[in-house]
N, C-alpha and C. Protein backbone atom coordinates (compact mmCIF):
# COMPACT_ATOMS: atom_id res chain seq x y z
N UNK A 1 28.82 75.69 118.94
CA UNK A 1 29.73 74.61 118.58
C UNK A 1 30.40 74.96 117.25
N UNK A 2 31.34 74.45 117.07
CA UNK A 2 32.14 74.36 115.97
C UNK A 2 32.18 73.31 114.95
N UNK A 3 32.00 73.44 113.81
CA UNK A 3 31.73 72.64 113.02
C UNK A 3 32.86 72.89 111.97
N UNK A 4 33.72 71.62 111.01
CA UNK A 4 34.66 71.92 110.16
C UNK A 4 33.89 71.22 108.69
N UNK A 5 32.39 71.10 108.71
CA UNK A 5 31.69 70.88 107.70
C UNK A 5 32.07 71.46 106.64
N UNK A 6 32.82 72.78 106.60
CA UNK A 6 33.00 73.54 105.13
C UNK A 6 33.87 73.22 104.91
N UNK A 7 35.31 72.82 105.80
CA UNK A 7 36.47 72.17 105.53
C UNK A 7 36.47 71.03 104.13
N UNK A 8 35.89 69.67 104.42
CA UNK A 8 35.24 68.76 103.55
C UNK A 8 34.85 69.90 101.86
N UNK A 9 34.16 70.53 102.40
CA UNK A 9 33.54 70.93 100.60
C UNK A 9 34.62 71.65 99.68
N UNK A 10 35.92 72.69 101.17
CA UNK A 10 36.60 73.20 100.32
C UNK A 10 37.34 72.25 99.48
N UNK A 11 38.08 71.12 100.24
CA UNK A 11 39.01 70.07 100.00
C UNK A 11 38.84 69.73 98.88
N UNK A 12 37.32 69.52 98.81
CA UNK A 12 36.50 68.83 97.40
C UNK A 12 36.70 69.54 96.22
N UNK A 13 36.41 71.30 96.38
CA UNK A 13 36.51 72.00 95.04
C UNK A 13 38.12 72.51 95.07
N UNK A 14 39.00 72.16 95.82
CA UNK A 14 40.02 72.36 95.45
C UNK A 14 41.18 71.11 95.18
N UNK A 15 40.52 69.85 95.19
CA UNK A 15 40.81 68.55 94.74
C UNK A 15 42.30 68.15 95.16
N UNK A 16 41.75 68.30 97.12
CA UNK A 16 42.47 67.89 97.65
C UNK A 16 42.29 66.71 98.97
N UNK A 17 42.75 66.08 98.78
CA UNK A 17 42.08 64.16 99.74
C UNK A 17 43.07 64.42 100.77
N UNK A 18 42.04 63.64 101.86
CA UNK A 18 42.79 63.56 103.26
C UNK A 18 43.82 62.74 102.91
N UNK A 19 44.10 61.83 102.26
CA UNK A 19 45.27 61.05 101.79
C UNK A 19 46.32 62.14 101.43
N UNK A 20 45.60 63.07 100.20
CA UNK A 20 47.35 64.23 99.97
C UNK A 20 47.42 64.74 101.39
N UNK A 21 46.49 65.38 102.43
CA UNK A 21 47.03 66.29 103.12
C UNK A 21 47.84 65.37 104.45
N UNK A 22 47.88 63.94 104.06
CA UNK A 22 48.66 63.41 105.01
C UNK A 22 50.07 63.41 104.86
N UNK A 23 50.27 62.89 103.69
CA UNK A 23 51.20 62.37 102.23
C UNK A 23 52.20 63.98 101.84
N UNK A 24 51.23 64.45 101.63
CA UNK A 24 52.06 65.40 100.87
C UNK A 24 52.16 66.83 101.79
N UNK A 25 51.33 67.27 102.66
CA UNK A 25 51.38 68.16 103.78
C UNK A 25 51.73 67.91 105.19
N UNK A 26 51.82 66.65 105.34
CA UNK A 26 52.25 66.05 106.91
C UNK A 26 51.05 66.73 108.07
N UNK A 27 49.79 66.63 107.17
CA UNK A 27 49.02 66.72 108.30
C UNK A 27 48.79 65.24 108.96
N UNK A 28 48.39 64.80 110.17
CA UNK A 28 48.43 63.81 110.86
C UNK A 28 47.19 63.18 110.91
N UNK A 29 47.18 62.00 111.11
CA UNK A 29 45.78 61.04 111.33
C UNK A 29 45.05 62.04 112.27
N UNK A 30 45.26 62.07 113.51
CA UNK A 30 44.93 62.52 114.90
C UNK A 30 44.08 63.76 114.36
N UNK A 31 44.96 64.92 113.52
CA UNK A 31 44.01 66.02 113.48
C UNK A 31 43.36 65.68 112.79
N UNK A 32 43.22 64.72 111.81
CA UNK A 32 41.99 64.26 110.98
C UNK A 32 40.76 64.12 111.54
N UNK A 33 41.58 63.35 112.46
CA UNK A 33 40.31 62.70 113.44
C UNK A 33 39.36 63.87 114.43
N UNK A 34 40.66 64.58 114.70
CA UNK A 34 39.73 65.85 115.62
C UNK A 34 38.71 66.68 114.67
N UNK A 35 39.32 66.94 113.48
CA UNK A 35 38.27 67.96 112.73
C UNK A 35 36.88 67.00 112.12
N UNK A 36 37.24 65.75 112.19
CA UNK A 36 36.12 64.96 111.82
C UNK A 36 35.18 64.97 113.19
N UNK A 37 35.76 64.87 113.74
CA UNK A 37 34.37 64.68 115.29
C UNK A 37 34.78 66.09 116.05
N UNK A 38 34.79 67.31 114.98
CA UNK A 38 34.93 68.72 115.25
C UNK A 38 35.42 68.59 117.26
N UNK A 39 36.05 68.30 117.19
CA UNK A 39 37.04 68.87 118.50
C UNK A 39 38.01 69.90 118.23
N UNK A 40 38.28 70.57 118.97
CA UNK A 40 39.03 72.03 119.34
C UNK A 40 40.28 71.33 118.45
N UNK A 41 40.62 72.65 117.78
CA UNK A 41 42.07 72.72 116.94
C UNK A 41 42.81 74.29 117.32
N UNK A 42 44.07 74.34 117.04
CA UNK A 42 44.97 75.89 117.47
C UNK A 42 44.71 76.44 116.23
N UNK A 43 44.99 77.68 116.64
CA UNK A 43 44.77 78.84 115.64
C UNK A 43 46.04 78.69 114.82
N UNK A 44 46.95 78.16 115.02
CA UNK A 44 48.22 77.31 114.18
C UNK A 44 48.01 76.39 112.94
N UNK A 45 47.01 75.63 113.79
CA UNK A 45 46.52 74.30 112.67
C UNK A 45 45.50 74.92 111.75
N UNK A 46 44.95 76.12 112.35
CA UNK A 46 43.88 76.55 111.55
C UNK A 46 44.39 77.50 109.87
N UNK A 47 45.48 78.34 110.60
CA UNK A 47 46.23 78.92 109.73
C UNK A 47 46.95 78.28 108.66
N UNK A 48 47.26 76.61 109.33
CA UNK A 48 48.46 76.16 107.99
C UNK A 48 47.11 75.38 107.18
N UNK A 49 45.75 74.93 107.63
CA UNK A 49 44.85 74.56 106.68
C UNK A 49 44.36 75.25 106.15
N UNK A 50 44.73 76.71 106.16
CA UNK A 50 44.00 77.88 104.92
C UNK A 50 45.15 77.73 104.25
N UNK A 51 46.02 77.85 104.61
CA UNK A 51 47.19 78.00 103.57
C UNK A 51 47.62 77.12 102.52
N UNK A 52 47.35 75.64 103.11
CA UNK A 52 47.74 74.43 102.39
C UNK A 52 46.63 74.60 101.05
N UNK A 53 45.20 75.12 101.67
CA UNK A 53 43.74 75.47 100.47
C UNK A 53 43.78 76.25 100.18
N UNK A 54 44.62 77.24 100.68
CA UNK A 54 44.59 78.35 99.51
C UNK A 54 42.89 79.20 99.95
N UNK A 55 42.58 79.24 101.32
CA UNK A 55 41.19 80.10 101.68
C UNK A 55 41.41 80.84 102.77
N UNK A 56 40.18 81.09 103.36
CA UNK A 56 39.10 81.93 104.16
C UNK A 56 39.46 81.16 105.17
N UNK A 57 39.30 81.11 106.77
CA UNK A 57 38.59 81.07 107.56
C UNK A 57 37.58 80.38 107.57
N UNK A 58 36.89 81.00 107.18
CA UNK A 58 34.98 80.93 106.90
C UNK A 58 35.04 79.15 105.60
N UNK A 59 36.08 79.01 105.14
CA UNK A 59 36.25 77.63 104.58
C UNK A 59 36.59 76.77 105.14
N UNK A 60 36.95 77.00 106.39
CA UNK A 60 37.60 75.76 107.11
C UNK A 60 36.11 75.36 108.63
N UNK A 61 35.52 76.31 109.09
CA UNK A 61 35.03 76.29 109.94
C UNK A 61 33.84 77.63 109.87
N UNK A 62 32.55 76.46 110.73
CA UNK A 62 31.60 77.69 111.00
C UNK A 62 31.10 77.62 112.09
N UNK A 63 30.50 78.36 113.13
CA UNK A 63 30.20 78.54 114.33
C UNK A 63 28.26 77.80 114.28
N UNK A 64 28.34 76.68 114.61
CA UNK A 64 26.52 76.29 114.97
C UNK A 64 25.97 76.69 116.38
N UNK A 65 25.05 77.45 116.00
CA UNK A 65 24.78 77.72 117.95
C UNK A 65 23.92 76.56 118.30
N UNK A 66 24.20 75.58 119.59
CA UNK A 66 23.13 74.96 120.44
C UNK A 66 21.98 75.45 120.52
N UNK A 67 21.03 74.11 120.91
CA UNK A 67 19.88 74.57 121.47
C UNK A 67 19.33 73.92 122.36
């Protein structure tokens, strides 16, 4: 499974609120909502949320294996 748990911490040390990235990046409620209850996002959305933070990959998302 996919988890956007690291997403949250980058946001935090780079002191940026789901409010700016609505406001000021035109990210949307909806994907809010998907990365909050980690549902599938494009490798599009993934790319413009490293960019908007200024990271990694590995900051936005990490792979949890089932059990």
């Amino acid at each position: 499974m996919i988890s956007y748990e690291p997403l949250y911490r980058t946001m935090k040390e780079k002191n940026i609120s789901t409010y700016r990235l609505i406001k000021e990046y035109k990210i949307s409620r909806s994907l809010l909502d998907r990365l909050k209850h980690n549902k599938p996002i494009s490798t599009v959305t993934l790319n413009d949320l490293c960019r908007i933070l200024h990271c990694r990959v590995e900051d936005v998302l990490v792979y949890v294996e089932e059990t």
